[in-house]
C-alpha atoms as a PDB file:
ATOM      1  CA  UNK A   1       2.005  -0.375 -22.480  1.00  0.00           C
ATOM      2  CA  UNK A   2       0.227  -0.341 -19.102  1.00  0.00           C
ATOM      3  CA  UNK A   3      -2.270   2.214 -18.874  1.00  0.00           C
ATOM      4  CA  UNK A   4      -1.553   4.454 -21.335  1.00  0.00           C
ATOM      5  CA  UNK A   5      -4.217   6.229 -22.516  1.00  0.00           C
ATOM      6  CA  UNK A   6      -4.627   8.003 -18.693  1.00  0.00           C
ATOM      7  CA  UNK A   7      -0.657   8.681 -18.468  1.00  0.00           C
ATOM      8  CA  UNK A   8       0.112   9.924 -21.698  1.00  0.00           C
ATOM      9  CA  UNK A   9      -0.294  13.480 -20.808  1.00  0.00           C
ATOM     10  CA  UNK A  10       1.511  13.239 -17.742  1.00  0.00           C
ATOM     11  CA  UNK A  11       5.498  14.578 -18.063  1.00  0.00           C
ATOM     12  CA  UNK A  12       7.657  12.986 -15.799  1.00  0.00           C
ATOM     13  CA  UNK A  13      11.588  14.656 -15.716  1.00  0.00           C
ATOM     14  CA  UNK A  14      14.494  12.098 -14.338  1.00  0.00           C
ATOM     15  CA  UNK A  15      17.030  13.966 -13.227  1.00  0.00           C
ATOM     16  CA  UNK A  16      20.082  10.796 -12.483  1.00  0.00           C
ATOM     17  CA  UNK A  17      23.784  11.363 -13.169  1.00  0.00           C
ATOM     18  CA  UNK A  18      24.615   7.560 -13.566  1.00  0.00           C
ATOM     19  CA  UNK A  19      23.549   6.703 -16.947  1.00  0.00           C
ATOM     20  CA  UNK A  20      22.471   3.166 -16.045  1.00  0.00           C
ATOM     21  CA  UNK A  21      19.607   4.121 -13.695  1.00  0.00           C
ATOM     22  CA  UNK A  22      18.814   7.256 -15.650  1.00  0.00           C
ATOM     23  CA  UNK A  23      18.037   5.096 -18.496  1.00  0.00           C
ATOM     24  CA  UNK A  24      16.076   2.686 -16.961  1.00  0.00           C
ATOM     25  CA  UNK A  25      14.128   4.543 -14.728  1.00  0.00           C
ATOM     26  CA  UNK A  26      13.148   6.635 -18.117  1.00  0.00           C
ATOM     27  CA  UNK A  27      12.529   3.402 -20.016  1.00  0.00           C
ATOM     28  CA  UNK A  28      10.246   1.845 -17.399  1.00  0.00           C
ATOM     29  CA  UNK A  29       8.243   5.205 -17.024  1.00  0.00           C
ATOM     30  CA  UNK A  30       7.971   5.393 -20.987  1.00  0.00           C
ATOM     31  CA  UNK A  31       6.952   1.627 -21.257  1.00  0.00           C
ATOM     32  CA  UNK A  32       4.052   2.701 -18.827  1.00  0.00           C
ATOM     33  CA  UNK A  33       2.785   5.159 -20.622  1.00  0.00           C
ATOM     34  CA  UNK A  34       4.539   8.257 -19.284  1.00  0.00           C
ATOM     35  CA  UNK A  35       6.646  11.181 -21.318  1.00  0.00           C
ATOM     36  CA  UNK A  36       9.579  10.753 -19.994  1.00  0.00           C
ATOM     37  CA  UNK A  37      12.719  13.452 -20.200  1.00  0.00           C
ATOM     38  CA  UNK A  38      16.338  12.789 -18.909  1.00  0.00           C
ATOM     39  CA  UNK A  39      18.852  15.586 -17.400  1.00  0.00           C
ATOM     40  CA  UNK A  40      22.176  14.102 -15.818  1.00  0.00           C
ATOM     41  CA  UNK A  41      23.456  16.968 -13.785  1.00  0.00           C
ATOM     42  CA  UNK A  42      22.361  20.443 -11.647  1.00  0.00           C
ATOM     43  CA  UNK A  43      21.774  22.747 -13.991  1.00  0.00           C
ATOM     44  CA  UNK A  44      20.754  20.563 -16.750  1.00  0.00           C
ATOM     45  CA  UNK A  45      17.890  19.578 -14.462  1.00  0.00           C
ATOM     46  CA  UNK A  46      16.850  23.229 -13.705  1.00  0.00           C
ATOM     47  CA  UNK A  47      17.025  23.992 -17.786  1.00  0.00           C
ATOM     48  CA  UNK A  48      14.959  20.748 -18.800  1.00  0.00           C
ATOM     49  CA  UNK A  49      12.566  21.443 -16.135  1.00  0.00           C
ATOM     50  CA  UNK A  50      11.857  25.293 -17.695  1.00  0.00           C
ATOM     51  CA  UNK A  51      11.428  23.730 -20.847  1.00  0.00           C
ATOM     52  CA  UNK A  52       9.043  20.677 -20.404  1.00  0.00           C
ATOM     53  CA  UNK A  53       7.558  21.641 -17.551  1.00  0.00           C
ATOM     54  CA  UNK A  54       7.253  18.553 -16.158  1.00  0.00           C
ATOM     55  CA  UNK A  55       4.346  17.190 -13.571  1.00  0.00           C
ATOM     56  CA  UNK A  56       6.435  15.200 -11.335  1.00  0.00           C
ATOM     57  CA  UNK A  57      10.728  14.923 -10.616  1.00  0.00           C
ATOM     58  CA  UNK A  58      12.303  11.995  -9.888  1.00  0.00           C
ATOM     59  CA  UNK A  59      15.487  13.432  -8.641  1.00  0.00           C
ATOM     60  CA  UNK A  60      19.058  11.813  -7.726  1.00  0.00           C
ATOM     61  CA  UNK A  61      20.207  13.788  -4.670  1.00  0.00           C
ATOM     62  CA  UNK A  62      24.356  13.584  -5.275  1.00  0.00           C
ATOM     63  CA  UNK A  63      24.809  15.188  -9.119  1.00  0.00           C
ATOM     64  CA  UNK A  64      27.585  17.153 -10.037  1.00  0.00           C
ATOM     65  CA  UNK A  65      27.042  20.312 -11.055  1.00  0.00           C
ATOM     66  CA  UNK A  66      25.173  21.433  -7.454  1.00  0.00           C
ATOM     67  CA  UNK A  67      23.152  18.739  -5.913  1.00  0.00           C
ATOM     68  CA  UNK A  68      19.326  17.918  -5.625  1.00  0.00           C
ATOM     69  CA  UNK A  69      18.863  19.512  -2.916  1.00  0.00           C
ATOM     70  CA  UNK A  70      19.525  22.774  -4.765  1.00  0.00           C
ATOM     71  CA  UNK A  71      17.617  21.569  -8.299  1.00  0.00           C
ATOM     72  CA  UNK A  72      14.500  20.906  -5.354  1.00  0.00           C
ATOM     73  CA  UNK A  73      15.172  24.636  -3.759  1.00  0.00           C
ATOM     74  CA  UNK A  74      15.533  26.312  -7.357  1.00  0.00           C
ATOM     75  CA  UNK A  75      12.408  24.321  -9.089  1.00  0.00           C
ATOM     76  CA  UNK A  76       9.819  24.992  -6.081  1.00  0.00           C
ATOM     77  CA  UNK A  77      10.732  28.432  -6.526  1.00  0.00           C
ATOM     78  CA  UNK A  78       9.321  28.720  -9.491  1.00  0.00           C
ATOM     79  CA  UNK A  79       5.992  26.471  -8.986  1.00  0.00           C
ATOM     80  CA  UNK A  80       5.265  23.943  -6.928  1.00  0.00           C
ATOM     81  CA  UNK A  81       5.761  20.193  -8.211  1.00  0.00           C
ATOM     82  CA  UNK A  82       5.466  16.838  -6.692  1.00  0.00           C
ATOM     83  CA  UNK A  83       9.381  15.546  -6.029  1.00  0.00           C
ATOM     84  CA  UNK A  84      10.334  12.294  -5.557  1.00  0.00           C
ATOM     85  CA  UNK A  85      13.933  11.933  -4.315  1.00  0.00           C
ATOM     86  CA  UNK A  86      16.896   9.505  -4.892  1.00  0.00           C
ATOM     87  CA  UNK A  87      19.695   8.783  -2.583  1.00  0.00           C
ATOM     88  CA  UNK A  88      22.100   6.092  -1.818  1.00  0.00           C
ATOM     89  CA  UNK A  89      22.110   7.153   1.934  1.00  0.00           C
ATOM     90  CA  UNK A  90      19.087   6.209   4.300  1.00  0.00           C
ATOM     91  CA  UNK A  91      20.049   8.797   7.408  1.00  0.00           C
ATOM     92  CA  UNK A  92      17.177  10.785   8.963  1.00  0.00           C
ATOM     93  CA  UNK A  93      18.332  14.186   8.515  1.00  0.00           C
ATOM     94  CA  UNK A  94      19.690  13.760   4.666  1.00  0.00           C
ATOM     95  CA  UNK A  95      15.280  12.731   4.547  1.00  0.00           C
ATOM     96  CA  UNK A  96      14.513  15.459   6.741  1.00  0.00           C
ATOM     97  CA  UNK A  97      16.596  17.858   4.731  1.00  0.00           C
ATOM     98  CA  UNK A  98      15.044  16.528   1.615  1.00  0.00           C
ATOM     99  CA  UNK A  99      11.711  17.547   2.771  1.00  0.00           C
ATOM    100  CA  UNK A 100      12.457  20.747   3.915  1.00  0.00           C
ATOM    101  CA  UNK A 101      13.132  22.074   0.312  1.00  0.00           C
ATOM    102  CA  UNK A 102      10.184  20.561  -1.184  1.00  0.00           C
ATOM    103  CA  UNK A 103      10.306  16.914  -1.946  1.00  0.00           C
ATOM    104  CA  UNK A 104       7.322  14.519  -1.111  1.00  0.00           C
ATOM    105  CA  UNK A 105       8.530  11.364  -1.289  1.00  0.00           C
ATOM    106  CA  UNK A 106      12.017   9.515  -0.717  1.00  0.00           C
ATOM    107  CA  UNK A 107      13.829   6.252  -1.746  1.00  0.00           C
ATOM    108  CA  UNK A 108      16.781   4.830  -1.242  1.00  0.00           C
ATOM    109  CA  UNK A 109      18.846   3.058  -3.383  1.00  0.00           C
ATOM    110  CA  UNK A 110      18.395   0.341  -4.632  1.00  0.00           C
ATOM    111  CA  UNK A 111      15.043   0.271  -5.502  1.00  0.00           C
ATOM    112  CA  UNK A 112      13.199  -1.310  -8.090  1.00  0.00           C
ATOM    113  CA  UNK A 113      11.423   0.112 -11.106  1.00  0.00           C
ATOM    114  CA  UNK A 114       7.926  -1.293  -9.841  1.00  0.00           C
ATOM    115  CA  UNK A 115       8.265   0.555  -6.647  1.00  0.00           C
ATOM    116  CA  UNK A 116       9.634   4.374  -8.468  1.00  0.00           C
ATOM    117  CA  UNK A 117       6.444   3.371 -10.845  1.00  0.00           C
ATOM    118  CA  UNK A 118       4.180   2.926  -7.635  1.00  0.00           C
ATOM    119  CA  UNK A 119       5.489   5.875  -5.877  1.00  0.00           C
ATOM    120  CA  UNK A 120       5.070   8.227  -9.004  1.00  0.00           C
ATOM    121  CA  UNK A 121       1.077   7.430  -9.720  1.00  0.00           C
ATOM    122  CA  UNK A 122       0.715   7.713  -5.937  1.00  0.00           C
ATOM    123  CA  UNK A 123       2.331  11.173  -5.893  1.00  0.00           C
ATOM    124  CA  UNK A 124       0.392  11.956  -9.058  1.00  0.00           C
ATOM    125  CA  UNK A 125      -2.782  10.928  -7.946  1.00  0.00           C
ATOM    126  CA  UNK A 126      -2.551  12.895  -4.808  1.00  0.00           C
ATOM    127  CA  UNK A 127      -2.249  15.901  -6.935  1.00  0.00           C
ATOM    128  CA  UNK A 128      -5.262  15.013  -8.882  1.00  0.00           C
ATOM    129  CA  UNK A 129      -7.603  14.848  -5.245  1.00  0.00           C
ATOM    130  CA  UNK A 130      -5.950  18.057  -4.195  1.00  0.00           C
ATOM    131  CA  UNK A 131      -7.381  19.652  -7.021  1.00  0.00           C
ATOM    132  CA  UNK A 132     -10.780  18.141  -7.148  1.00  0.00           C
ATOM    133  CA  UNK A 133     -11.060  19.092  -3.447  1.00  0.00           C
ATOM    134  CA  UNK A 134     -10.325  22.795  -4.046  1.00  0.00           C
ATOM    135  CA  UNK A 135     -12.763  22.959  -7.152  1.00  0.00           C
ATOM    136  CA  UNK A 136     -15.584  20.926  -5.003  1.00  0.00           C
ATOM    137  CA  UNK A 137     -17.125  23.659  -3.586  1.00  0.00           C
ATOM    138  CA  UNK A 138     -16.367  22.396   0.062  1.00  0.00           C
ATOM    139  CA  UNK A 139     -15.086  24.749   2.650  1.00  0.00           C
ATOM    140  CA  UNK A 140     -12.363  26.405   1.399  1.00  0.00           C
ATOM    141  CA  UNK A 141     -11.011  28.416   4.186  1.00  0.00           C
ATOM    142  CA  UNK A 142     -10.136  27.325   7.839  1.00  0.00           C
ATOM    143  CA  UNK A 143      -8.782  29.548  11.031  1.00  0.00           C
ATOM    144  CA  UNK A 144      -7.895  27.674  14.232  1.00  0.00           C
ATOM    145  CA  UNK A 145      -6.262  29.833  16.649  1.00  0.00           C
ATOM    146  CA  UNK A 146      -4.296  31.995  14.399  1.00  0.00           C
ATOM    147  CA  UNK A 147      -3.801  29.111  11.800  1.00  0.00           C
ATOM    148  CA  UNK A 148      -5.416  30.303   8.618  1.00  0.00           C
ATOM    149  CA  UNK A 149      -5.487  27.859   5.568  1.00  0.00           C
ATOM    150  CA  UNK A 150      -6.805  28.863   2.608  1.00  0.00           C
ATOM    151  CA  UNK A 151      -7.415  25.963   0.093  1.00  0.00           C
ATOM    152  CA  UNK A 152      -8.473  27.160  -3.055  1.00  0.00           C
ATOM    153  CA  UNK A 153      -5.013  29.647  -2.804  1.00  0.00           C
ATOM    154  CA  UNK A 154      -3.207  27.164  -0.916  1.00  0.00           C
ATOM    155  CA  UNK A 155      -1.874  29.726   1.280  1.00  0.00           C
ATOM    156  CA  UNK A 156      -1.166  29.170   4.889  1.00  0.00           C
ATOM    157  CA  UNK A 157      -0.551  31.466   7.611  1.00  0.00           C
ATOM    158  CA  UNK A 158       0.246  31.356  11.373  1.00  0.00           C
ATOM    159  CA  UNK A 159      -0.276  34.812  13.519  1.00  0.00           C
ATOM    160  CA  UNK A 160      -0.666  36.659  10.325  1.00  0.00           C
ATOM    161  CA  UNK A 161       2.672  35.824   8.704  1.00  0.00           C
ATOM    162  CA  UNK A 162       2.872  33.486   5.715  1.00  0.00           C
ATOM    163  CA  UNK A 163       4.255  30.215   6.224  1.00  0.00           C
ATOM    164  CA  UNK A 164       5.452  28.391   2.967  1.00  0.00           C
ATOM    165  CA  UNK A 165       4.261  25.032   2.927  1.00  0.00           C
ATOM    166  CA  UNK A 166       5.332  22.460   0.419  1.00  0.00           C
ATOM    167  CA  UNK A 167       2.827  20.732  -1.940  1.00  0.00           C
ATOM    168  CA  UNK A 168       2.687  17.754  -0.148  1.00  0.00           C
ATOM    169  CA  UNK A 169       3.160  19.244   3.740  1.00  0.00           C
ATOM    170  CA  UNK A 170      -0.245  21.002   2.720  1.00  0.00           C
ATOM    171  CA  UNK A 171      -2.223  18.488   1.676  1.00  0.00           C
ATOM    172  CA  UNK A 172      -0.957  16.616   4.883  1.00  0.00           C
ATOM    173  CA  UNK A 173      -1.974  20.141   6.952  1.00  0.00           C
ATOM    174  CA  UNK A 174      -5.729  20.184   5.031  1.00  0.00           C
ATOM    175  CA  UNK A 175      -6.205  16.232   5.886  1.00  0.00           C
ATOM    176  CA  UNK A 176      -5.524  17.081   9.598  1.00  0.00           C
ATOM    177  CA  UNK A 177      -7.699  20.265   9.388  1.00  0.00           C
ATOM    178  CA  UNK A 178     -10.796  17.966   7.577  1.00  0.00           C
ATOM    179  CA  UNK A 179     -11.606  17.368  11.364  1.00  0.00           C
ATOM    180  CA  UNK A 180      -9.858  19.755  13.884  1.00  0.00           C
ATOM    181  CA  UNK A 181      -9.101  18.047  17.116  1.00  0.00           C
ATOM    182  CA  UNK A 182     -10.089  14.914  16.357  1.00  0.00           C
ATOM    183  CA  UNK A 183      -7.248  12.207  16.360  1.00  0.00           C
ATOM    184  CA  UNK A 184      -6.698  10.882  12.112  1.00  0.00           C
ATOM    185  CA  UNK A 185      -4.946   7.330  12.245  1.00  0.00           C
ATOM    186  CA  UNK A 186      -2.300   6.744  10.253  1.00  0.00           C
ATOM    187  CA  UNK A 187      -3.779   4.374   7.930  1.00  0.00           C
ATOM    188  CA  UNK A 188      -6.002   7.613   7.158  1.00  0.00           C
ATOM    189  CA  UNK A 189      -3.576  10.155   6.653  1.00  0.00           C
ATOM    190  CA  UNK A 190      -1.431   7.637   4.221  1.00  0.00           C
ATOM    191  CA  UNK A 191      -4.462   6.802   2.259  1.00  0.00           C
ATOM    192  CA  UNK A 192      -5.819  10.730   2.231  1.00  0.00           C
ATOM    193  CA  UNK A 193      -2.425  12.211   1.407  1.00  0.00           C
ATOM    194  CA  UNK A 194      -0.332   9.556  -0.168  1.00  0.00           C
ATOM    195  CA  UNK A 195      -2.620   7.540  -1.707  1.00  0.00           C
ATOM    196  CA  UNK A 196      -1.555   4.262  -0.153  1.00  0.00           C
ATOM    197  CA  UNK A 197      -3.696   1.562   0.931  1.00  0.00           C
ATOM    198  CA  UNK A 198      -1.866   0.310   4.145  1.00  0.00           C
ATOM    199  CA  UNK A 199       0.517   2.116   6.617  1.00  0.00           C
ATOM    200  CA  UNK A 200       3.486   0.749   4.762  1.00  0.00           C
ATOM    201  CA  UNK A 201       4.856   4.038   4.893  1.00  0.00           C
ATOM    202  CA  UNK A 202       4.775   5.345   7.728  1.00  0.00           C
ATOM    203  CA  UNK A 203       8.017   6.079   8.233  1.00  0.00           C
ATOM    204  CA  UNK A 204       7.372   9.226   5.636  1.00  0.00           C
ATOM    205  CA  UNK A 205       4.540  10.411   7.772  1.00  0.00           C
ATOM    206  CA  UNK A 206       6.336  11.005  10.425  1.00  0.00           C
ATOM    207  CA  UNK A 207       9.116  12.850   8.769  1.00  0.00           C
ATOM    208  CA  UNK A 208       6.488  15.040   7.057  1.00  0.00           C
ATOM    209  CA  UNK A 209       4.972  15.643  10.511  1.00  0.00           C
ATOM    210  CA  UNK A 210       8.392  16.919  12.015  1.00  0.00           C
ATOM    211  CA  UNK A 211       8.587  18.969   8.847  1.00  0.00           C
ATOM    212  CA  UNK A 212       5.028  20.462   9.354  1.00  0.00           C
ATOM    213  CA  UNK A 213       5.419  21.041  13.034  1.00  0.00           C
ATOM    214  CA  UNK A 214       8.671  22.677  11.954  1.00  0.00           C
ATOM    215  CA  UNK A 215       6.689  25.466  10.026  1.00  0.00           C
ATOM    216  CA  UNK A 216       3.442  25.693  11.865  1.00  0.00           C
ATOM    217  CA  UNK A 217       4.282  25.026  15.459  1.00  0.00           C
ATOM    218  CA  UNK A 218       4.946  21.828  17.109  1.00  0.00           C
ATOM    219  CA  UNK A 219       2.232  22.283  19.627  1.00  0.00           C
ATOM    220  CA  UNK A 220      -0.053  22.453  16.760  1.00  0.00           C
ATOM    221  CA  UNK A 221       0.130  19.081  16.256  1.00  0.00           C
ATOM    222  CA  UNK A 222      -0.698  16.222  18.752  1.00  0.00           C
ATOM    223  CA  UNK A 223       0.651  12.652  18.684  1.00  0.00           C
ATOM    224  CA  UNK A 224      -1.621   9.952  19.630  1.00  0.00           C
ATOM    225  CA  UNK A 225       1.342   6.960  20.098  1.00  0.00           C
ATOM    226  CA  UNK A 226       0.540   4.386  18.188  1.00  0.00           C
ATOM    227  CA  UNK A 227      -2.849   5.579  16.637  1.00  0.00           C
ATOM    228  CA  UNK A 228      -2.109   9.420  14.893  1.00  0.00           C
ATOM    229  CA  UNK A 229      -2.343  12.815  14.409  1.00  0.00           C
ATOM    230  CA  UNK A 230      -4.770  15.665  15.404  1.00  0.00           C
ATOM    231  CA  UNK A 231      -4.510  19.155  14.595  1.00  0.00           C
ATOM    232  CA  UNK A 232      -5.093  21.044  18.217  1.00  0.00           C
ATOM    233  CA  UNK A 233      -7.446  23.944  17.509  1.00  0.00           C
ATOM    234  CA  UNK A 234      -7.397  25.405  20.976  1.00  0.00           C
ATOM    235  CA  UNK A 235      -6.055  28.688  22.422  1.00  0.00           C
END
């Protein structure tokens, strides 16, 4: 068992209709140390994740019953939870899509057990630094030009109306706001947010920008071609 001890409390649901890759995506996960729980269709997923309450998804998008697009919808409704999603299709807007109900990661099919492994600590751990942050005792509430973020809630608002922001399109928003105006590379933001040590992905940043801009404005956030990000704070 790989790392155990520091995984063993950590509840990871697989939610997979085809039995094959349920099972070993939920064997891998258990040989490294994780609890791992199986569901093989819509509302099976939605039950098993009221009963185990799982820290993490790893969740086929086509399943019969309704799709993973509606377990994501129905799940972050009832608290938020790190998502990473399945699909056999590689299309922007099926990724797009997938982020705009609340997932925070995406791969395609077919992938290999190492990688879901990879992508699940890396999730996980940037749930862990979200939480140190807000318990650190660092600034905890920001307001650039009607953009009010409030980390210790993690509410965000834009002109005084709440914007719902997904677990992983906030920690994104709070990275930005850690210097206001200032250009963040990428290589930053995917080590801050995803917990990667290269820019492998940036592919995912950029979809989780779109998806941000979607919510808070697209003005509110400048492109830098070819270097990053920075979160305009003027009028």
């Amino acid at each position: 068992m790989t790392e155990g001890s520091t995984e063993s409390a950590r509840t990871v649901l697989v939610v997979e209709d085809e039995p094959t890759i349920n099972r070993a995506v939920t064997d891998r996960l258990r040989a490294e140390g994780f609890r791992a729980v199986q569901a093989h269709d819509g509302p099976a997923a939605v039950a098993a994740f009221e009963e185990h309450h799982p820290d993490l998804v790893v969740l086929d998008v086509m399943l019969p019953g309704f799709d993973g697009l509606e377990v994501c919808r129905r799940i972050q409704a009832v608290r938020p939870v790190p998502v990473l999603m399945l699909t056999a299709r590689d299309e922007e807007t099926d990724l797009l899509v997938g982020l705009g109900v609340g997932a925070d990661d995406y791969m395609t099919k077919p992938f290999s057990m190492r990688e879901v492994v990879a992508r699940v600590r890396a999730l996980l751990r940037r749930v862990d630094r979200a939480e140190a942050l807000a318990a650190s005792g660092g600034p905890t509430h920001l307001d650039a030009a009607g953009l009010v973020i409030d980390v210790r809630t993690r509410r965000v608002s834009v002109g005084g109306e709440v914007v719902h922001l997904t677990p992983l399109e906030f920690d994104l928003l709070c990275a930005l706001a850690t210097e206001p105006g200032t250009v963040r590379t990428r290589e930053v933001l995917m080590r801050e947010v995803w917990g990667w040590g290269d820019a492998s992905g940036t592919r995912t940043l950029d979809s989780h920008v779109k998806a941000l801009r979607a919510k808070i404005g697209a003005d509110r956030v400048r492109t830098v071609h070819g270097v990053g990000y920075a979160l305009e704070v003027g009028p």
